[in-house]
PDB file of N, CA and C in Angstrom:
ATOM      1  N   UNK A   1       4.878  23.162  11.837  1.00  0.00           N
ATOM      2  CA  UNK A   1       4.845  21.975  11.014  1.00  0.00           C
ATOM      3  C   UNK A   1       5.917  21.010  11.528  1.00  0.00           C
ATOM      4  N   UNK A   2       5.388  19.699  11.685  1.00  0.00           N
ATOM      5  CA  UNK A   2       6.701  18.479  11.972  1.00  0.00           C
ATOM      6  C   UNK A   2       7.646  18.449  10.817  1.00  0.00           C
ATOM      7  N   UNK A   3       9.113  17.837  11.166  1.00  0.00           N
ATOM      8  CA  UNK A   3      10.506  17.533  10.393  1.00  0.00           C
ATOM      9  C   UNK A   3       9.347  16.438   9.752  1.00  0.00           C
ATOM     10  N   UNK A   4       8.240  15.824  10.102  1.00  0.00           N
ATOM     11  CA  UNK A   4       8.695  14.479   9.220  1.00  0.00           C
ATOM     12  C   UNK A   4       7.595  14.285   8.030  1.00  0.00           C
ATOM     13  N   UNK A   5       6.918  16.064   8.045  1.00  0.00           N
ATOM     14  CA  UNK A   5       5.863  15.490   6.827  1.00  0.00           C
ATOM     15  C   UNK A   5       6.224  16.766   6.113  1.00  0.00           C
ATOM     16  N   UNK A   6       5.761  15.838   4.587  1.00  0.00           N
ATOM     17  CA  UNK A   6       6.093  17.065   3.528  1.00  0.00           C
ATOM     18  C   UNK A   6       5.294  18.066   2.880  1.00  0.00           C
ATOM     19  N   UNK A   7       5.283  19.110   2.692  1.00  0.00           N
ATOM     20  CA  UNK A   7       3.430  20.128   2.535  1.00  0.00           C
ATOM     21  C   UNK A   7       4.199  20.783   1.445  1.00  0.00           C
ATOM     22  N   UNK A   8       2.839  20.815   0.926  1.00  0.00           N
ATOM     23  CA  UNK A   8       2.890  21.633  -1.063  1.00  0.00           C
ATOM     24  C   UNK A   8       1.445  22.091  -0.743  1.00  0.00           C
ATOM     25  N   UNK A   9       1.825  23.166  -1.467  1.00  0.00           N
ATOM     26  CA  UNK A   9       0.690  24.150  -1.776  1.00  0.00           C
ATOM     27  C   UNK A   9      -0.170  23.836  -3.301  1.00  0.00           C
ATOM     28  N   UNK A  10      -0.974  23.935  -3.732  1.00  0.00           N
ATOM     29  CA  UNK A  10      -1.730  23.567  -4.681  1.00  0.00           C
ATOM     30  C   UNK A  10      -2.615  24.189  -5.279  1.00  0.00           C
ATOM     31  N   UNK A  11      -2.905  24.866  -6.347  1.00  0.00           N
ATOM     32  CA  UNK A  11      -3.821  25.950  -6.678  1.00  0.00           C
ATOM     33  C   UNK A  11      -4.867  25.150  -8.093  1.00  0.00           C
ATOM     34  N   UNK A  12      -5.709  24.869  -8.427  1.00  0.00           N
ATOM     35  CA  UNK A  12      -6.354  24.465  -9.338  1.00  0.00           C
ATOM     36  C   UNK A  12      -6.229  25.164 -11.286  1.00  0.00           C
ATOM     37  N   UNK A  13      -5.846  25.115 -12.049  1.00  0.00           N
ATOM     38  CA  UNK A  13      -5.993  26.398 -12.988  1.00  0.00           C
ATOM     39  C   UNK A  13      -7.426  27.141 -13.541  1.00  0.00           C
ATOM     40  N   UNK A  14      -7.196  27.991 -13.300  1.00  0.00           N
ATOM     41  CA  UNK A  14      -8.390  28.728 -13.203  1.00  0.00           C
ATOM     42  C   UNK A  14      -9.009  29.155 -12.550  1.00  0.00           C
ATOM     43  N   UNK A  15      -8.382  28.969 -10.898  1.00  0.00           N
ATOM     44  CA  UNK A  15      -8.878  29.153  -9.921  1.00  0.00           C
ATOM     45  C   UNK A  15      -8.348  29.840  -8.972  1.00  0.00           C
ATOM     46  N   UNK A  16      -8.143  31.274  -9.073  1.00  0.00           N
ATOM     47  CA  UNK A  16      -6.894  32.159  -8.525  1.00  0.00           C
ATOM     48  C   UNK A  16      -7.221  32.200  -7.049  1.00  0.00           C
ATOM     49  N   UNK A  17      -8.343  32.161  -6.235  1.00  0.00           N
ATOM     50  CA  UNK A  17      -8.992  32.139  -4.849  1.00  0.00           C
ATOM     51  C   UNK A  17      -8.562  31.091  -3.999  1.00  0.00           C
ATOM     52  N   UNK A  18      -8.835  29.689  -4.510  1.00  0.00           N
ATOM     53  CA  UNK A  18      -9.056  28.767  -3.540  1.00  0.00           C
ATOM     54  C   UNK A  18      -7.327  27.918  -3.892  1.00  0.00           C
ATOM     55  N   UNK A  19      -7.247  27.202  -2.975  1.00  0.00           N
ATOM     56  CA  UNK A  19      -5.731  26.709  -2.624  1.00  0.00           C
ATOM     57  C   UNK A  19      -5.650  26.125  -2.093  1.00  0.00           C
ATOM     58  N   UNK A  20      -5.150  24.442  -1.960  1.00  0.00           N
ATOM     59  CA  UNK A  20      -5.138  23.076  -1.391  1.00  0.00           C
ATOM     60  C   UNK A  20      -3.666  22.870  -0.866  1.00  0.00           C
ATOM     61  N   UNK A  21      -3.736  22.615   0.756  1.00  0.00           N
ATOM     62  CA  UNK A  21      -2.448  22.458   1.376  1.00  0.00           C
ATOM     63  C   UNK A  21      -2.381  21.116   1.563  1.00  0.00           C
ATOM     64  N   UNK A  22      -1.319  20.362   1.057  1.00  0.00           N
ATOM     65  CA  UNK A  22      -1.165  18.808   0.852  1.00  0.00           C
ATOM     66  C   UNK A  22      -0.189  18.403   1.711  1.00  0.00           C
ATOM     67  N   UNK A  23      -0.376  17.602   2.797  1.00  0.00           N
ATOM     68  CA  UNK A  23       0.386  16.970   3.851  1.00  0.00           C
ATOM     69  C   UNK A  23       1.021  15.696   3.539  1.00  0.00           C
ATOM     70  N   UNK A  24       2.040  14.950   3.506  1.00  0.00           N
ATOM     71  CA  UNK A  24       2.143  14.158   3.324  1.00  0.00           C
ATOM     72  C   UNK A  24       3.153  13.610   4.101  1.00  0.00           C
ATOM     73  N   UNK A  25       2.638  12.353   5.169  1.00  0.00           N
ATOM     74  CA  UNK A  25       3.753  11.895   6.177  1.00  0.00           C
ATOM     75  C   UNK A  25       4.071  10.287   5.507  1.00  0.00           C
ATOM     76  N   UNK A  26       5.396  10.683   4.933  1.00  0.00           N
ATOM     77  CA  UNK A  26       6.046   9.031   4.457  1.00  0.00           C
ATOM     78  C   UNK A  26       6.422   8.114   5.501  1.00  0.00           C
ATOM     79  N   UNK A  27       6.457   8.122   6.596  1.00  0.00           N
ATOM     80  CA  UNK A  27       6.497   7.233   7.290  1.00  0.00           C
ATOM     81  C   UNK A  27       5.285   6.841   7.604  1.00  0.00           C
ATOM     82  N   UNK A  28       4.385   7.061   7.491  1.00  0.00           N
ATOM     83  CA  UNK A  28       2.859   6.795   7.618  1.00  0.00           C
ATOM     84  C   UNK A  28       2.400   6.139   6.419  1.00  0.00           C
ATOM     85  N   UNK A  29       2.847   6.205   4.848  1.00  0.00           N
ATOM     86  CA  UNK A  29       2.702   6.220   3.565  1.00  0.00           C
ATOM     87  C   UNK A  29       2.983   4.663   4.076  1.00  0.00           C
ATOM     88  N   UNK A  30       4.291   4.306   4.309  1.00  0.00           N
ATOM     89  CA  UNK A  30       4.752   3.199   4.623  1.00  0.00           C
ATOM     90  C   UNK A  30       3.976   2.205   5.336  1.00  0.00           C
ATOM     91  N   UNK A  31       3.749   2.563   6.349  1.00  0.00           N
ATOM     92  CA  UNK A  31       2.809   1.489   7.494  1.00  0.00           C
ATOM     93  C   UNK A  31       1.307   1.447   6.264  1.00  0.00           C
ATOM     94  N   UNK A  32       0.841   2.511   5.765  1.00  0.00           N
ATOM     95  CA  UNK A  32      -0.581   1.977   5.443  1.00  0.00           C
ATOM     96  C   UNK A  32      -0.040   0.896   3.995  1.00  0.00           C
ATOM     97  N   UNK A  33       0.836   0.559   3.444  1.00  0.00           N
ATOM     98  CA  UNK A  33       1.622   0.599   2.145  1.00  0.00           C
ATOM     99  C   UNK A  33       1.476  -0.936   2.623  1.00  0.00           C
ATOM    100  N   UNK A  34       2.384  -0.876   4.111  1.00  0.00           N
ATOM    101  CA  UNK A  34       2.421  -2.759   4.622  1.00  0.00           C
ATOM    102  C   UNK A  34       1.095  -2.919   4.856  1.00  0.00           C
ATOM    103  N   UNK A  35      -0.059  -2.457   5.486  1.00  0.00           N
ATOM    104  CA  UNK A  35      -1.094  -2.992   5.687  1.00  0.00           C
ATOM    105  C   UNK A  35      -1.899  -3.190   4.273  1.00  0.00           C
ATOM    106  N   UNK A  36      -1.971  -2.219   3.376  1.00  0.00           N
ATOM    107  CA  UNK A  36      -2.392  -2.963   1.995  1.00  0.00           C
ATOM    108  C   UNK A  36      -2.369  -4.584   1.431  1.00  0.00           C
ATOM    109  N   UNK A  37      -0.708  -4.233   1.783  1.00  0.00           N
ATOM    110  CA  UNK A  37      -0.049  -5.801   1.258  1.00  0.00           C
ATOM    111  C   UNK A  37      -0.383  -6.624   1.970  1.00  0.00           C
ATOM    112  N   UNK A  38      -0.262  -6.638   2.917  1.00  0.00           N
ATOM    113  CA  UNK A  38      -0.711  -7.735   4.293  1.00  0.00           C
ATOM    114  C   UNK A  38      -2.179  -8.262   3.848  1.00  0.00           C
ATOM    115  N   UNK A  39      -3.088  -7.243   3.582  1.00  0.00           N
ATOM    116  CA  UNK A  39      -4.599  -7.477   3.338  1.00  0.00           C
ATOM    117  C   UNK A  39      -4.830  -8.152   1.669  1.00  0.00           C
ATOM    118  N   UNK A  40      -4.114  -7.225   1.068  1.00  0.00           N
ATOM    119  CA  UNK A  40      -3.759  -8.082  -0.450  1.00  0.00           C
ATOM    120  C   UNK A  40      -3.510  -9.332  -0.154  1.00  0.00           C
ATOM    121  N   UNK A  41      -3.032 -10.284   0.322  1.00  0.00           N
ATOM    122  CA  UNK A  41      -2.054 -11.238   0.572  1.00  0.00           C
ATOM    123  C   UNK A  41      -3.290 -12.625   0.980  1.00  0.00           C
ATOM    124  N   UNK A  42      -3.718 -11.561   2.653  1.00  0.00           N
ATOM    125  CA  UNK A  42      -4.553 -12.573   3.398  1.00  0.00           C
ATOM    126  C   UNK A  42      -6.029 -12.478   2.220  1.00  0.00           C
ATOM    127  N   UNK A  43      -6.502 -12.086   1.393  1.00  0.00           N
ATOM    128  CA  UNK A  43      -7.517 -11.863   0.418  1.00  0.00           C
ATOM    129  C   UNK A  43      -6.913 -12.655  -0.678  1.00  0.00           C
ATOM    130  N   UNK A  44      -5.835 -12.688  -1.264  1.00  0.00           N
ATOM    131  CA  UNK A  44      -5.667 -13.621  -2.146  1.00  0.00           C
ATOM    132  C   UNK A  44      -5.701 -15.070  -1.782  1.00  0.00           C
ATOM    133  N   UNK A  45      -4.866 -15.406  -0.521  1.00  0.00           N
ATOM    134  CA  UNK A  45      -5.094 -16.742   0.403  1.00  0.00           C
ATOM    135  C   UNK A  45      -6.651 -16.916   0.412  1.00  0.00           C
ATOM    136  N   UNK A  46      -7.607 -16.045   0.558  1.00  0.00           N
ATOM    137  CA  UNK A  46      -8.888 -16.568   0.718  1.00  0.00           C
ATOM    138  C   UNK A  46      -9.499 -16.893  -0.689  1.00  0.00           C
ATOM    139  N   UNK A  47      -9.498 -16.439  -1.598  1.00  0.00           N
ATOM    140  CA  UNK A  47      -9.811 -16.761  -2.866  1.00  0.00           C
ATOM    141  C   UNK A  47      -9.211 -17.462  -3.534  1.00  0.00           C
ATOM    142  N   UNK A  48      -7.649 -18.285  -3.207  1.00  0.00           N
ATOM    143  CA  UNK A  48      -7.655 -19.660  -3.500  1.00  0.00           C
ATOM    144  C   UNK A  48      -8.127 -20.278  -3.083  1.00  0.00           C
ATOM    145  N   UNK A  49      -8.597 -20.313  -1.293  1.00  0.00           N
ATOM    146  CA  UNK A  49      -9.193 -21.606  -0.439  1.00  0.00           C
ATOM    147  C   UNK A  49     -10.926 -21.766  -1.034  1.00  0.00           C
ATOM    148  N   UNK A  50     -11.375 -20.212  -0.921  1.00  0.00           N
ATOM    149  CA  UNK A  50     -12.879 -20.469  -2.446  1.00  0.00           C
ATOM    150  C   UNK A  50     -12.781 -20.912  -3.564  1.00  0.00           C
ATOM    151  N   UNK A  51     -11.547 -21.021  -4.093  1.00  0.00           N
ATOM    152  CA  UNK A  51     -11.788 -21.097  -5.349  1.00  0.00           C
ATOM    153  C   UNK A  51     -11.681 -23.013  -5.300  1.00  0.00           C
ATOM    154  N   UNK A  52     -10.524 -23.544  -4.559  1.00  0.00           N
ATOM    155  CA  UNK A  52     -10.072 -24.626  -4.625  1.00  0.00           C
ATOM    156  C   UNK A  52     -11.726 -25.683  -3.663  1.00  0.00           C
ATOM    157  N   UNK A  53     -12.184 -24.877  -3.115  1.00  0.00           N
ATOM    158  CA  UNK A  53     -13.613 -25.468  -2.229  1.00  0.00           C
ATOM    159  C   UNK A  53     -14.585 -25.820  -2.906  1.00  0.00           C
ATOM    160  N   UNK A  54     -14.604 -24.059  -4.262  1.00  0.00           N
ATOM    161  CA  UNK A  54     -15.709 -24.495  -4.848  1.00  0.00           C
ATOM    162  C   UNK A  54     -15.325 -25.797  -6.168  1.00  0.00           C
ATOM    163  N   UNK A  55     -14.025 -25.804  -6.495  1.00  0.00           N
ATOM    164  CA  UNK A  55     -13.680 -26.891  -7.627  1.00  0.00           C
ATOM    165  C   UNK A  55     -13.723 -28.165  -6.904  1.00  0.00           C
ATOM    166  N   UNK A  56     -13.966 -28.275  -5.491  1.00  0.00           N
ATOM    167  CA  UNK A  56     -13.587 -30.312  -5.303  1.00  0.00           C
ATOM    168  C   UNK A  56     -15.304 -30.007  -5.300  1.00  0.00           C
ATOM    169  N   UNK A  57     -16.740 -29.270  -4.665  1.00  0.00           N
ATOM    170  CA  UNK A  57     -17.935 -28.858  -5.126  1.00  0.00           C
ATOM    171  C   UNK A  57     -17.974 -29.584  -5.803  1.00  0.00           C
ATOM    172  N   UNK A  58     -17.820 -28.585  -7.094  1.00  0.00           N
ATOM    173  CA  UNK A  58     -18.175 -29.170  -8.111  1.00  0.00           C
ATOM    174  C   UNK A  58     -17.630 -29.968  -9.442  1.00  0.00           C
ATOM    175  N   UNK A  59     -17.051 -30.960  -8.652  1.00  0.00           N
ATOM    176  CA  UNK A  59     -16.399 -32.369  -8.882  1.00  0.00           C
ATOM    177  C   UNK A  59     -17.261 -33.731  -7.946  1.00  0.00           C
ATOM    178  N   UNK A  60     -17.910 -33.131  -7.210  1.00  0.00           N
ATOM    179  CA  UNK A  60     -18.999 -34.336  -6.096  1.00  0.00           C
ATOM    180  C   UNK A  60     -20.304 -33.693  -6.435  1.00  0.00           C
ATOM    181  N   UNK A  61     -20.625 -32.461  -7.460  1.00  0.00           N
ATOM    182  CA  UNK A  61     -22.079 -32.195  -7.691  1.00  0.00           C
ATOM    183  C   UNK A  61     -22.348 -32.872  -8.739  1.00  0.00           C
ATOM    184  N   UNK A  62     -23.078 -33.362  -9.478  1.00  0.00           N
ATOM    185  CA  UNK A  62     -23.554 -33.769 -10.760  1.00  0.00           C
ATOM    186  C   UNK A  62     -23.934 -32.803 -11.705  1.00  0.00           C
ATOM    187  N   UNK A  63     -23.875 -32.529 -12.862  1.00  0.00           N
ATOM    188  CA  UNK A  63     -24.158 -31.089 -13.778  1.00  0.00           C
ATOM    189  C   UNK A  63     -25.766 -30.972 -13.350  1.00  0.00           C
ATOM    190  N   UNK A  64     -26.457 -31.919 -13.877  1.00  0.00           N
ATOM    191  CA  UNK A  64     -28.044 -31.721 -13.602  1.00  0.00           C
ATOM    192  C   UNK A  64     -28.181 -31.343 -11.926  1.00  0.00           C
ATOM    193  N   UNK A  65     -28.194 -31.740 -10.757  1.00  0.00           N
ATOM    194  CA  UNK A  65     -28.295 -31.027  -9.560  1.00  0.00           C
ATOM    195  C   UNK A  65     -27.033 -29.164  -9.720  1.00  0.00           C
ATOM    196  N   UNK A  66     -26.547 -29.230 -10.379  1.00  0.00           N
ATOM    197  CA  UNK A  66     -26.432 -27.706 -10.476  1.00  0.00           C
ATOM    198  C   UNK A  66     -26.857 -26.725 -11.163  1.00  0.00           C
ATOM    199  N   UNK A  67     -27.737 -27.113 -12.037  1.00  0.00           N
ATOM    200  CA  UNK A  67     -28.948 -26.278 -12.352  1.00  0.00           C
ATOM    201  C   UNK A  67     -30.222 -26.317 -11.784  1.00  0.00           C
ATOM    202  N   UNK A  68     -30.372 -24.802 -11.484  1.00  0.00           N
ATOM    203  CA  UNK A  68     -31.903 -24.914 -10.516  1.00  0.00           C
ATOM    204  C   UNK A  68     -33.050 -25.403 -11.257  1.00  0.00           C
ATOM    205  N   UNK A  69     -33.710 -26.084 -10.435  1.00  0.00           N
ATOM    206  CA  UNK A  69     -35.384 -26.500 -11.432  1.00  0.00           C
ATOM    207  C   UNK A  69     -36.624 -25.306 -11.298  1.00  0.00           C
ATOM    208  N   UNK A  70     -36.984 -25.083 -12.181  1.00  0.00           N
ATOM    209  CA  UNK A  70     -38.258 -24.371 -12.277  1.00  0.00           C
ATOM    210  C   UNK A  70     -39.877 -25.213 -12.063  1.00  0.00           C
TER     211      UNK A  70
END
């Protein structure tokens, strides 16, 4: 096993047979932790630039052309 990840053993209750070995590398926790945020971030930037696109929209649509006709 590497110095840099941490392992626990894991047993379910009720389940005296089977047993889950849990790896966990925090320096890895970290990098996926910044790429979340990074993607959080560039996804919120995009759903103001939709949101602010679709409000000047529909400020130059007229109410009647934004309902479809049957």
């Amino acid at each position: 096993m590497r110095d840099n990840l941490r392992v626990k053993e894991v047993r379910l209750d009720g389940d005296t047979q089977r047993r889950f070995i849990i790896c966990h590398n925090p320096d890895e926790a970290e990098r996926a932790k910044a790429r979340r945020d990074e993607l959080i971030t560039r996804l919120t930037g995009e759903l103001a630039r939709i949101d602010t696109a679709r409000a000047r929209t529909a400020k130059r649509t007229p109410a009647s052309a934004a309902t479809p006709r049957r």
